[in-house]
N, C-alpha and C. Protein backbone atom coordinates (compact mmCIF):
# COMPACT_ATOMS: atom_id res chain seq x y z
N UNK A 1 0.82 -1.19 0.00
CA UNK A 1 0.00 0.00 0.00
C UNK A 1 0.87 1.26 0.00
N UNK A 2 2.19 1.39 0.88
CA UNK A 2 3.08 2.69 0.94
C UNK A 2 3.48 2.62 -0.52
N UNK A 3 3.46 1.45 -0.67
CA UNK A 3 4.42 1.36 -2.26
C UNK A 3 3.58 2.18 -3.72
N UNK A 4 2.73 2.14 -3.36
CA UNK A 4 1.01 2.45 -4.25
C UNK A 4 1.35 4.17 -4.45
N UNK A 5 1.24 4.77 -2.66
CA UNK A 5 1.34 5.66 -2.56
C UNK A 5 2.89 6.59 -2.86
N UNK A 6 3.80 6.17 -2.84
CA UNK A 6 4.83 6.94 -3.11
C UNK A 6 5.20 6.61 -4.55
N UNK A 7 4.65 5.74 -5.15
CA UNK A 7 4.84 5.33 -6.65
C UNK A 7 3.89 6.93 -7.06
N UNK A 8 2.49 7.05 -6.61
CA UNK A 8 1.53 7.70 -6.85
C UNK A 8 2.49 9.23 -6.52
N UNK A 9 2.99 9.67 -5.73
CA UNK A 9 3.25 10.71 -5.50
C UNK A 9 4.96 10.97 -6.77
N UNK A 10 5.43 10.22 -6.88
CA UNK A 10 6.64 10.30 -7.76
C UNK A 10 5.84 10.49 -9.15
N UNK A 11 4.85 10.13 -9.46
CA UNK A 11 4.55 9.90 -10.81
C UNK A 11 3.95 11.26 -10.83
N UNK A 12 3.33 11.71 -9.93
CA UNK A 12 2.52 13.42 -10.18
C UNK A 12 3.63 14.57 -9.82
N UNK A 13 4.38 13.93 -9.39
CA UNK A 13 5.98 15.29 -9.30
C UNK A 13 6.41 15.23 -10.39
N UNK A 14 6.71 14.02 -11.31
CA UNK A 14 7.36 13.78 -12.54
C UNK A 14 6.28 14.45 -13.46
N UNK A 15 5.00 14.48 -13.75
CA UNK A 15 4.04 14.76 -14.36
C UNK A 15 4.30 16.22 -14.59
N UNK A 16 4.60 16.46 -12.95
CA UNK A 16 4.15 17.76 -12.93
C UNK A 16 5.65 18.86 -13.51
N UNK A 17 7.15 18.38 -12.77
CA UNK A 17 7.65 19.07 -13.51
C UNK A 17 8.24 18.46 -15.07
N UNK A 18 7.37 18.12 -15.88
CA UNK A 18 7.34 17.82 -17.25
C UNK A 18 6.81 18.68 -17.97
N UNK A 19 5.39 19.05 -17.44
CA UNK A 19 4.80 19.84 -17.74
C UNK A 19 4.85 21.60 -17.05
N UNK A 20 5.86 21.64 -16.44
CA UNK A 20 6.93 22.87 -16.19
C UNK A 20 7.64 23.65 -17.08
N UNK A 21 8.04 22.50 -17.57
CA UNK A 21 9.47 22.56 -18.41
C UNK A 21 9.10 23.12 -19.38
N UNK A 22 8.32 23.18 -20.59
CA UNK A 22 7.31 23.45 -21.45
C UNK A 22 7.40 25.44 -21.26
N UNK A 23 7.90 25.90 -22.36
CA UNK A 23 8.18 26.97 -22.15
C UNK A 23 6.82 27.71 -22.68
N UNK A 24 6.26 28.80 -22.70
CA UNK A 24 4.97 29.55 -23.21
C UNK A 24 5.31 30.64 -24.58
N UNK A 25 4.62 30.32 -25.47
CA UNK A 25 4.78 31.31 -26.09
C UNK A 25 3.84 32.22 -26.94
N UNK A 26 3.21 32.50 -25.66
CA UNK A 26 2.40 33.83 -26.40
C UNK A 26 3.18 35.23 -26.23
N UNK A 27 2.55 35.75 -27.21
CA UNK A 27 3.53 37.25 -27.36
C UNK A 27 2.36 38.11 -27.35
N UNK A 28 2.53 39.51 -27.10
CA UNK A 28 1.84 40.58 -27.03
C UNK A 28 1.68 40.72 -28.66
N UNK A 29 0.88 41.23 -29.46
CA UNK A 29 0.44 41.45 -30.71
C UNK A 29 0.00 43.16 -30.81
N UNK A 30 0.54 43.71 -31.75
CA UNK A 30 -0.04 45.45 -31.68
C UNK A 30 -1.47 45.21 -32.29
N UNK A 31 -1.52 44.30 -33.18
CA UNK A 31 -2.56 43.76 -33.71
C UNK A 31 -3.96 42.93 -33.36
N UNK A 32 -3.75 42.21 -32.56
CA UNK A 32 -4.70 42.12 -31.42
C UNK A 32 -6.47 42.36 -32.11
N UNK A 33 -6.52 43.93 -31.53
CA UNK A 33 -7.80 44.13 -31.91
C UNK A 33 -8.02 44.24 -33.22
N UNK A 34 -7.25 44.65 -34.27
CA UNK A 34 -7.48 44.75 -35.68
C UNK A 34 -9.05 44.28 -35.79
N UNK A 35 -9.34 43.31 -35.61
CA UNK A 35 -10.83 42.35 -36.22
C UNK A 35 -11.71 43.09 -35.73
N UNK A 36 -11.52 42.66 -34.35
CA UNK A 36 -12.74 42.91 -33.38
C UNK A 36 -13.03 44.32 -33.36
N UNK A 37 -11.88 45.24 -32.99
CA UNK A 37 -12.25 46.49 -32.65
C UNK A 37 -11.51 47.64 -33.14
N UNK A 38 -11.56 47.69 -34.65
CA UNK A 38 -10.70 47.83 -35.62
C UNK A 38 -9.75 49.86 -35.35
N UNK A 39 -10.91 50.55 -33.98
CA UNK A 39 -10.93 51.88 -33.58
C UNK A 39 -10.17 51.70 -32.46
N UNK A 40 -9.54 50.60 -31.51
CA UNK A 40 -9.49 50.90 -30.05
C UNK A 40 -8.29 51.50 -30.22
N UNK A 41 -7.07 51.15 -30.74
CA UNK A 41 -5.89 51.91 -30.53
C UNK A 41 -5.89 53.18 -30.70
N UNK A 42 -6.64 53.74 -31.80
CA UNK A 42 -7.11 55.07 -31.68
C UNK A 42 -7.86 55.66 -30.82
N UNK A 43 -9.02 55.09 -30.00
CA UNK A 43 -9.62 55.27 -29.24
C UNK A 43 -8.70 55.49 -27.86
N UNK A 44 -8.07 54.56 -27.77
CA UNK A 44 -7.25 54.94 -26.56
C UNK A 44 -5.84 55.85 -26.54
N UNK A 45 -5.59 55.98 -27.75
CA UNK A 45 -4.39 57.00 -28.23
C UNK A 45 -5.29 58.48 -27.91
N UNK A 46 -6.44 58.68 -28.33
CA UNK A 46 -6.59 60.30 -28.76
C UNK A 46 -7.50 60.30 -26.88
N UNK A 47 -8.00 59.49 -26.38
CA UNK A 47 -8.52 59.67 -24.94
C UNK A 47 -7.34 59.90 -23.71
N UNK A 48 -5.89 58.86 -24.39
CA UNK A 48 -4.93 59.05 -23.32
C UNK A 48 -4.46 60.80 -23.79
N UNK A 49 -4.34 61.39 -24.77
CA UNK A 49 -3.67 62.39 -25.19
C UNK A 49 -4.47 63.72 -24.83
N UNK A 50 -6.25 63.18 -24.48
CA UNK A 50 -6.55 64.37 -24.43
C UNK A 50 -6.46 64.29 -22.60
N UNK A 51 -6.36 63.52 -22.06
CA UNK A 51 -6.33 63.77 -20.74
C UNK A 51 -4.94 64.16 -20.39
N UNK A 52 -3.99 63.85 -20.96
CA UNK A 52 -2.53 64.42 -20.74
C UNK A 52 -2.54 65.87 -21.22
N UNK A 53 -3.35 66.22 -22.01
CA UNK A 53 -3.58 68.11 -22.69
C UNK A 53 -3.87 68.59 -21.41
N UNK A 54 -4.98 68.11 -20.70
CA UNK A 54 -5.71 68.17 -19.89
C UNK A 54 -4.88 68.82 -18.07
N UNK A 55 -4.04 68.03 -18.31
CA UNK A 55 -2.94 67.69 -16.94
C UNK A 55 -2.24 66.84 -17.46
N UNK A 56 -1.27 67.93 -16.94
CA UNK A 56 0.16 67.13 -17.73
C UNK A 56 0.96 66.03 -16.15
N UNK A 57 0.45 65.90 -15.48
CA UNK A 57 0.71 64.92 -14.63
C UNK A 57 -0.24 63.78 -14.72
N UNK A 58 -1.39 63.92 -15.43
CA UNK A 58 -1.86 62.34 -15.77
C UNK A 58 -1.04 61.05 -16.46
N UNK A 59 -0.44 61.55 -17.31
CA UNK A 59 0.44 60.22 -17.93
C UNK A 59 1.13 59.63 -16.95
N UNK A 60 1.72 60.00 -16.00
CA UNK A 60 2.13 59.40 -14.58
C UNK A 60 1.58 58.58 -13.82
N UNK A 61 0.25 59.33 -13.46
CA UNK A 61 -0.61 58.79 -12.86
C UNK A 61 -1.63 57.60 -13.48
N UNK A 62 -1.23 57.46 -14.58
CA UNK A 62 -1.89 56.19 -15.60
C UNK A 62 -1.29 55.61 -15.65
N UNK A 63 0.22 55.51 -15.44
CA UNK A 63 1.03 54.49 -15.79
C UNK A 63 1.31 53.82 -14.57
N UNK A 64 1.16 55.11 -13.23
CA UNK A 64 0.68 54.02 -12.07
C UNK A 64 -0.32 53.16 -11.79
N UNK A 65 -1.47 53.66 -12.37
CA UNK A 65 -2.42 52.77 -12.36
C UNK A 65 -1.99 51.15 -13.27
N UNK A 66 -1.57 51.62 -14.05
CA UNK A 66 -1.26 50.35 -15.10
C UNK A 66 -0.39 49.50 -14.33
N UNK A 67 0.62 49.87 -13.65
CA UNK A 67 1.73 48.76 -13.20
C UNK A 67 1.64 48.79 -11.35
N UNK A 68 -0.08 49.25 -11.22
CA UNK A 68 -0.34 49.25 -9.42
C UNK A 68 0.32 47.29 -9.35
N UNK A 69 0.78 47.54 -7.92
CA UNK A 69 0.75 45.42 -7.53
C UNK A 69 1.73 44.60 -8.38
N UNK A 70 2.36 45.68 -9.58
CA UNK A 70 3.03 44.41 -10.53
C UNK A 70 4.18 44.01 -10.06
N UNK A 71 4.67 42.82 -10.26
CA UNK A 71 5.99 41.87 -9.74
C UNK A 71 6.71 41.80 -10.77
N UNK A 72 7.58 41.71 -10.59
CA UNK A 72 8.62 41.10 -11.84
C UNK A 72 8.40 39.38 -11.84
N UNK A 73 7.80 38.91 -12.77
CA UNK A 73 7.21 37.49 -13.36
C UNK A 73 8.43 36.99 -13.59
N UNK A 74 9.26 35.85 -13.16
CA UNK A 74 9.87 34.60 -13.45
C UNK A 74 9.62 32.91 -12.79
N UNK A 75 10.01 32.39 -13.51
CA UNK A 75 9.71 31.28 -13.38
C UNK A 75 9.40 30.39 -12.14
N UNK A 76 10.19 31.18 -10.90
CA UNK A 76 9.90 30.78 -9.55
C UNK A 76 8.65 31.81 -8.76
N UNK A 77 8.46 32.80 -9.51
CA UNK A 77 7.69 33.80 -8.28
C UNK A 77 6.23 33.41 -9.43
N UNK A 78 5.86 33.67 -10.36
CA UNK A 78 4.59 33.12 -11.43
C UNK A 78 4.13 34.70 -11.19
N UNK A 79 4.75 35.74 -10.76
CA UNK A 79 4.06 36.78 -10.15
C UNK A 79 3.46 37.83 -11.61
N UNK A 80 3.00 39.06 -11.57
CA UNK A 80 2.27 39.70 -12.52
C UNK A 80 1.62 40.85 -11.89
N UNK A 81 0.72 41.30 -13.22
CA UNK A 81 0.11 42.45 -12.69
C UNK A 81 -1.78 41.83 -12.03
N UNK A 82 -2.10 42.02 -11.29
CA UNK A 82 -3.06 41.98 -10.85
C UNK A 82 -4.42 42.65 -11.30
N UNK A 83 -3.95 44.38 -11.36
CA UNK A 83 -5.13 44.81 -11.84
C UNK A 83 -6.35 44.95 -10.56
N UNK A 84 -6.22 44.50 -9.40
CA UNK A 84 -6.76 44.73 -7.98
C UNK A 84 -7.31 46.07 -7.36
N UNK A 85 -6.24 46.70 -7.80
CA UNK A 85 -7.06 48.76 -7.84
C UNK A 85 -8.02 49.17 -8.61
N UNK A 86 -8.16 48.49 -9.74
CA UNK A 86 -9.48 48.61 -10.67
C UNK A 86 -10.60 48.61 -10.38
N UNK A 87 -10.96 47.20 -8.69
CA UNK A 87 -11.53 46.83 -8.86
C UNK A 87 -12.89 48.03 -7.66
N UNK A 88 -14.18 47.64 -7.93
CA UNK A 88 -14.88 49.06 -7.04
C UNK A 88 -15.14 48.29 -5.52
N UNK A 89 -15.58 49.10 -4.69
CA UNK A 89 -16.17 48.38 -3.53
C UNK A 89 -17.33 47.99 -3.21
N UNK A 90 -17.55 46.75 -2.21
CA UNK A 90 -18.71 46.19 -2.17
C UNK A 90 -19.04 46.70 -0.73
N UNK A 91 -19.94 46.10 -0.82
CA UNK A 91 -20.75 46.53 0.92
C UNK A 91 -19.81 45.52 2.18
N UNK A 92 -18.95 44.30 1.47
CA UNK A 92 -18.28 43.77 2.05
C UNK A 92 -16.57 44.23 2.02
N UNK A 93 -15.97 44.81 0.93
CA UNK A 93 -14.83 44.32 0.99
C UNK A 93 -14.34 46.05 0.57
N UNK A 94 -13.65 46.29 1.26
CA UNK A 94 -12.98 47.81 0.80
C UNK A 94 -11.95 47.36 -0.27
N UNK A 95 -11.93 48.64 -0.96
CA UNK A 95 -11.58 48.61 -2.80
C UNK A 95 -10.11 49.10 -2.28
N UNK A 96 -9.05 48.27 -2.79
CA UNK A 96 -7.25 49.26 -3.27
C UNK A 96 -8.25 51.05 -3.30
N UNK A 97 -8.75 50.93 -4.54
CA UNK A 97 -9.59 52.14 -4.98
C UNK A 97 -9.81 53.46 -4.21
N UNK A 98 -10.21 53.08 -3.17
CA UNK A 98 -10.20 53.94 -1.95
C UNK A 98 -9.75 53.92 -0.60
N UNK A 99 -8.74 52.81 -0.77
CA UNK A 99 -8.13 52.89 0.63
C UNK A 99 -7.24 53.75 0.89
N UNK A 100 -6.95 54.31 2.03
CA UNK A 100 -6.41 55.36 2.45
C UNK A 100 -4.54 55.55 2.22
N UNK A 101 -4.28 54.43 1.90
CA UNK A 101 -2.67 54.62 1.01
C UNK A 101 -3.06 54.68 -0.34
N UNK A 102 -4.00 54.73 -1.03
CA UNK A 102 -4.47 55.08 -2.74
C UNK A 102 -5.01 56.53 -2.55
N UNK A 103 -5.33 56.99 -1.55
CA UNK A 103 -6.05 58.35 -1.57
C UNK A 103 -5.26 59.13 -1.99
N UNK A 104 -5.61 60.48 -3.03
CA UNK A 104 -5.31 61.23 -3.71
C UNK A 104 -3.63 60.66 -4.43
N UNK A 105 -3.69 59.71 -4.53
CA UNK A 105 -1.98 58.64 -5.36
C UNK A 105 -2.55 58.03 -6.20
N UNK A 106 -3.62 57.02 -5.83
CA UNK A 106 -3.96 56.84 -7.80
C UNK A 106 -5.11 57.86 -8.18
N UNK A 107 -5.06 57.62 -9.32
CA UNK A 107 -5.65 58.51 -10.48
C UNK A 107 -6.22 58.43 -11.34
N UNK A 108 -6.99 58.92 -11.71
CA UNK A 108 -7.16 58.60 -13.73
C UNK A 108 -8.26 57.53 -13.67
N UNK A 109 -8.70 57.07 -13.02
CA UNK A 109 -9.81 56.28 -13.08
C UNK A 109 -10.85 56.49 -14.04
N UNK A 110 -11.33 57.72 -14.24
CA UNK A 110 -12.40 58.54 -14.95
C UNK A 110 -12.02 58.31 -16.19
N UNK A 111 -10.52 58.13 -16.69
CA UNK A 111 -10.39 58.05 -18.14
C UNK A 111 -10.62 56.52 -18.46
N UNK A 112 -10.16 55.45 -17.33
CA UNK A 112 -10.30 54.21 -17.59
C UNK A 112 -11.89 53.75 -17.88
N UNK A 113 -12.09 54.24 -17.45
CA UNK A 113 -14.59 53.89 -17.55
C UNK A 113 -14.65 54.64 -18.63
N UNK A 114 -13.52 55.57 -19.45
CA UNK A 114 -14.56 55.28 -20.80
C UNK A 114 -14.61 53.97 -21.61
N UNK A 115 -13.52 53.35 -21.11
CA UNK A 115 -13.53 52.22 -22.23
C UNK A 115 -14.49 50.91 -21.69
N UNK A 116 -15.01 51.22 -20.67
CA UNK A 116 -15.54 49.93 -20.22
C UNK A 116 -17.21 50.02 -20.41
């Protein structure tokens, strides 16, 4: 029966870093929306540009928003951007959004809800 079980546990470590090893290769595409949404790069080019006309400290403050929580991603940490400040608050759970280390530090929110 131990024999069952540590056979069982060697075979799902082996499984597992096999399927580790296996490198990923998706790439970012500028192209992307072409099909679907043949306006967004423009859409988001002439909305980011008019809010930077606007205040010239927004491009800052967007690009914090963009890289709020992010890790540097390698192979041991799996880490990334989250995207967690985006999210709004519920009657249960207070939002990144408005917690009191985001107060008046992030930004730009107002430009992000046009696209949504």
């Amino acid at each position: 029966m131990a024999v069952n079980k540590l056979f069982g546990a060697i075979s799902a470590l082996s499984l597992l870093l096999l399927l580790s090893s296996f490198g990923c290769k998706a790439q970012l595409s500028p192209t992307f929306y072409d099909y679907t949404c043949p306006n967004a790069l423009t859409t988001i080019r002439s909305t980011i540009r008019s809010a930077i006309s606007c205040e010239r400290r927004m491009a800052a403050s967007l690009i914090r928003l963009h890289f709020h929580d992010c890790f540097v991603q390698n192979a041991k940490t799996k880490l990334g951007c989250d995207g967690s400040v985006l999210l709004d608050e519920t009657p249960t759970i207070q939002s990144e959004k408005t917690s009191k280390a985001n107060n008046d530090s992030a930004r730009g929110f107002n430009y992000l809800t046009i696209f949504l």
